[in-house]
N, C-alpha and C. Protein backbone atom coordinates (compact mmCIF):
# COMPACT_ATOMS: atom_id res chain seq x y z
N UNK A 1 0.82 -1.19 0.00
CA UNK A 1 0.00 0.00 0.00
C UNK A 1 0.87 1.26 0.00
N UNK A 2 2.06 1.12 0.79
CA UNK A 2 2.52 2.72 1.16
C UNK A 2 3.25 2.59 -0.56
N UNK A 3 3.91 1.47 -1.20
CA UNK A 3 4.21 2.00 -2.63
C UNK A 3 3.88 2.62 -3.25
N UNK A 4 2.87 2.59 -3.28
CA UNK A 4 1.70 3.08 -4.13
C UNK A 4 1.66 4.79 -4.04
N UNK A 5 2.34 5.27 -3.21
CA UNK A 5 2.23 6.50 -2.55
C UNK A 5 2.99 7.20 -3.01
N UNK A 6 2.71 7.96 -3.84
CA UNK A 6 3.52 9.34 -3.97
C UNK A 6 4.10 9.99 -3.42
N UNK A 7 4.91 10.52 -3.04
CA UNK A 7 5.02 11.41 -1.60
C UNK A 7 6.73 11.77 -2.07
N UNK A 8 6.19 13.51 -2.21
CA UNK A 8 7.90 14.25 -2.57
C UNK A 8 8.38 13.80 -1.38
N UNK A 9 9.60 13.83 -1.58
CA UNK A 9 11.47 13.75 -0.44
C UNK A 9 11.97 14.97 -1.51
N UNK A 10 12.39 15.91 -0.64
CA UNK A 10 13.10 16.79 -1.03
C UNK A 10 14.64 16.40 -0.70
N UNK A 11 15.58 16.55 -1.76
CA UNK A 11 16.86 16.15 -1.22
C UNK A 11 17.75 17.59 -1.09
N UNK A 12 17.51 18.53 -0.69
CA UNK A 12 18.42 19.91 -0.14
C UNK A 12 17.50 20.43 0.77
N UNK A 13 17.75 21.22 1.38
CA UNK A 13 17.16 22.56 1.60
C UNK A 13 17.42 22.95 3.32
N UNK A 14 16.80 23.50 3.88
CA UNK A 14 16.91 23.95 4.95
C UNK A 14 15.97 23.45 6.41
N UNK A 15 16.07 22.75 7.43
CA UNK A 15 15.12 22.47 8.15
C UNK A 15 15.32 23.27 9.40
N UNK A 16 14.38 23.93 10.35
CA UNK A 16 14.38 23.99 11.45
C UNK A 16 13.79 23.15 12.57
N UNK A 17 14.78 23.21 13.69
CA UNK A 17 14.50 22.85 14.65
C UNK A 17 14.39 23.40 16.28
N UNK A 18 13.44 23.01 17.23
CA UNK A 18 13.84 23.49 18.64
C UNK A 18 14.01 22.69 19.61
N UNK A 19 15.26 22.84 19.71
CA UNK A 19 15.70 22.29 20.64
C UNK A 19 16.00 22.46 22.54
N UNK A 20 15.65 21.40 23.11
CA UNK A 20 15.41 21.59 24.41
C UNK A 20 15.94 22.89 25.72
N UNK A 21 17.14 22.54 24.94
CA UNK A 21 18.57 23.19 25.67
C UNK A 21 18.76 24.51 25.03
N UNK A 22 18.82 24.75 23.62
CA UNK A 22 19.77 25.85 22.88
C UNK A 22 18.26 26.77 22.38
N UNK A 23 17.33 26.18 21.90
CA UNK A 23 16.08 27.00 21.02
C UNK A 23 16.04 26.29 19.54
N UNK A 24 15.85 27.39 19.10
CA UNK A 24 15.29 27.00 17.87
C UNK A 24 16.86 26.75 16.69
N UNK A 25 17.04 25.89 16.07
CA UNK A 25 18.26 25.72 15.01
C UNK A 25 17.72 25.78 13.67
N UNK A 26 18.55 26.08 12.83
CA UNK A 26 18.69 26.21 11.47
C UNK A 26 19.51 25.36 11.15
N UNK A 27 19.16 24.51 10.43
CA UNK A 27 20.30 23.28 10.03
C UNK A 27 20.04 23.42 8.16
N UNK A 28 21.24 23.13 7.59
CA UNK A 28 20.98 22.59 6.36
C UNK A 28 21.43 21.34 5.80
N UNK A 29 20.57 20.58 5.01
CA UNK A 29 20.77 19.36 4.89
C UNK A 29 20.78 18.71 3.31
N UNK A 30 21.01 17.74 3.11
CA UNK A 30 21.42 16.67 1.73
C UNK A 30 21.00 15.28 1.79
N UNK A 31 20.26 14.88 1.00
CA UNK A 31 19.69 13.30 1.24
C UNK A 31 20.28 12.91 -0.16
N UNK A 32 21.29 11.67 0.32
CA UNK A 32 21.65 10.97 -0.48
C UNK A 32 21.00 9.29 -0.43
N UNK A 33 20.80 9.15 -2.05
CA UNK A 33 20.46 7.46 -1.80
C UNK A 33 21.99 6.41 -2.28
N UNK A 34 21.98 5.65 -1.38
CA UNK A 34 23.89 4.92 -1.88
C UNK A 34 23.35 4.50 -2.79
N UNK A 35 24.74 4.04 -3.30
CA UNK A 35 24.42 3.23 -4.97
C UNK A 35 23.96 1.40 -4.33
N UNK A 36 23.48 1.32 -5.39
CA UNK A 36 22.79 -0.61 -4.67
C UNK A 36 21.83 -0.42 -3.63
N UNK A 37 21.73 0.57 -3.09
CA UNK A 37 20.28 0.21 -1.78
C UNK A 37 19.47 1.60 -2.07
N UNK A 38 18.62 1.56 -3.22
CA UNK A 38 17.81 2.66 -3.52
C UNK A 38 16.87 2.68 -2.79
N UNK A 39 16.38 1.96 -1.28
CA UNK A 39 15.10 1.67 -0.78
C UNK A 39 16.26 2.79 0.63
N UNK A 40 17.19 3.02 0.68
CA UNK A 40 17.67 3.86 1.81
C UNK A 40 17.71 5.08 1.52
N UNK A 41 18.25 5.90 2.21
CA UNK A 41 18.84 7.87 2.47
C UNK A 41 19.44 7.54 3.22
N UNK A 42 20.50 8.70 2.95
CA UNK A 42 21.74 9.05 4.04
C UNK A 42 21.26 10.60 3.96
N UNK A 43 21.36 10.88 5.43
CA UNK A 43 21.00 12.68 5.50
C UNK A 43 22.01 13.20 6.32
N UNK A 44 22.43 14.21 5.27
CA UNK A 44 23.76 15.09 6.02
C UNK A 44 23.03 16.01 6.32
N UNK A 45 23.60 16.88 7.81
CA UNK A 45 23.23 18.14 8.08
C UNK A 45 24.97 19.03 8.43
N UNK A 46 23.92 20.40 8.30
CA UNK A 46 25.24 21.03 8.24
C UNK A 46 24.44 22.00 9.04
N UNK A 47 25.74 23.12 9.49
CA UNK A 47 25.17 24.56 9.81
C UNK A 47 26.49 25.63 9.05
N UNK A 48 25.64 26.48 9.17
CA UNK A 48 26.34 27.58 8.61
C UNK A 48 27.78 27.76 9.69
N UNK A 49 28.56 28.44 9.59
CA UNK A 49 29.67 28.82 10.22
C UNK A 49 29.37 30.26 10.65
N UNK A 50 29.76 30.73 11.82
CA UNK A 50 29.29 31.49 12.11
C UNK A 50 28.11 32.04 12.29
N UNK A 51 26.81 31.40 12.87
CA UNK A 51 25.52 31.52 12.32
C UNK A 51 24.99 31.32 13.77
N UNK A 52 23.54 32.17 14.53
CA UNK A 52 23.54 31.87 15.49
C UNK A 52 22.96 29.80 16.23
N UNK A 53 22.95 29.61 14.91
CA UNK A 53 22.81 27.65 15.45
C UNK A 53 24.19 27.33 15.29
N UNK A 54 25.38 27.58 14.39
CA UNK A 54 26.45 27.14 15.11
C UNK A 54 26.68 27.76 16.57
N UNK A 55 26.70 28.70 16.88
CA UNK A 55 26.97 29.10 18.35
C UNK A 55 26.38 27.96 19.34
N UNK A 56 24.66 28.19 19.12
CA UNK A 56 23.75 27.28 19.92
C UNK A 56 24.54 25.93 20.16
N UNK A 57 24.92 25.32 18.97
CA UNK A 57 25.37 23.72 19.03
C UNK A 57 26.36 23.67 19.65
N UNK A 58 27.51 24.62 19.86
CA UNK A 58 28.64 24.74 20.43
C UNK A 58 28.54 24.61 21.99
N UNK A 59 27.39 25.14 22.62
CA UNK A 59 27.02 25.33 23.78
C UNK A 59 26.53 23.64 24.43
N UNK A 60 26.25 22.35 23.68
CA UNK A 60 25.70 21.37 23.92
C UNK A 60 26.72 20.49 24.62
């Protein structure tokens, strides 16, 4: 049933989050599928450098 399902995956862009400790983060991210296991993702996140969610994360 869920095959059957359409459903975009965006592979870039930007997500936020809030977190317990620091507030709210800005992360940016990349979904890769490996080669041979197209039924997976690998999701990188990143943050900006200098940005107030790198600070936040620094504080964890």
């Amino acid at each position: 049933m869920w095959a059957d399902q359409d459903v975009y995956r965006p592979m870039y862009g930007a997500k936020r989050y809030r977190h317990p400790l620091t507030g709210e983060l800005t992360l940016g991210f990349e979904a890769f599928t490996p080669a041979g296991a197209p039924r997976q993702t690998l999701g990188l996140y990143t943050v900006e450098p200098g940005s107030p969610s790198e600070a936040a994360l620094r504080e964890i």
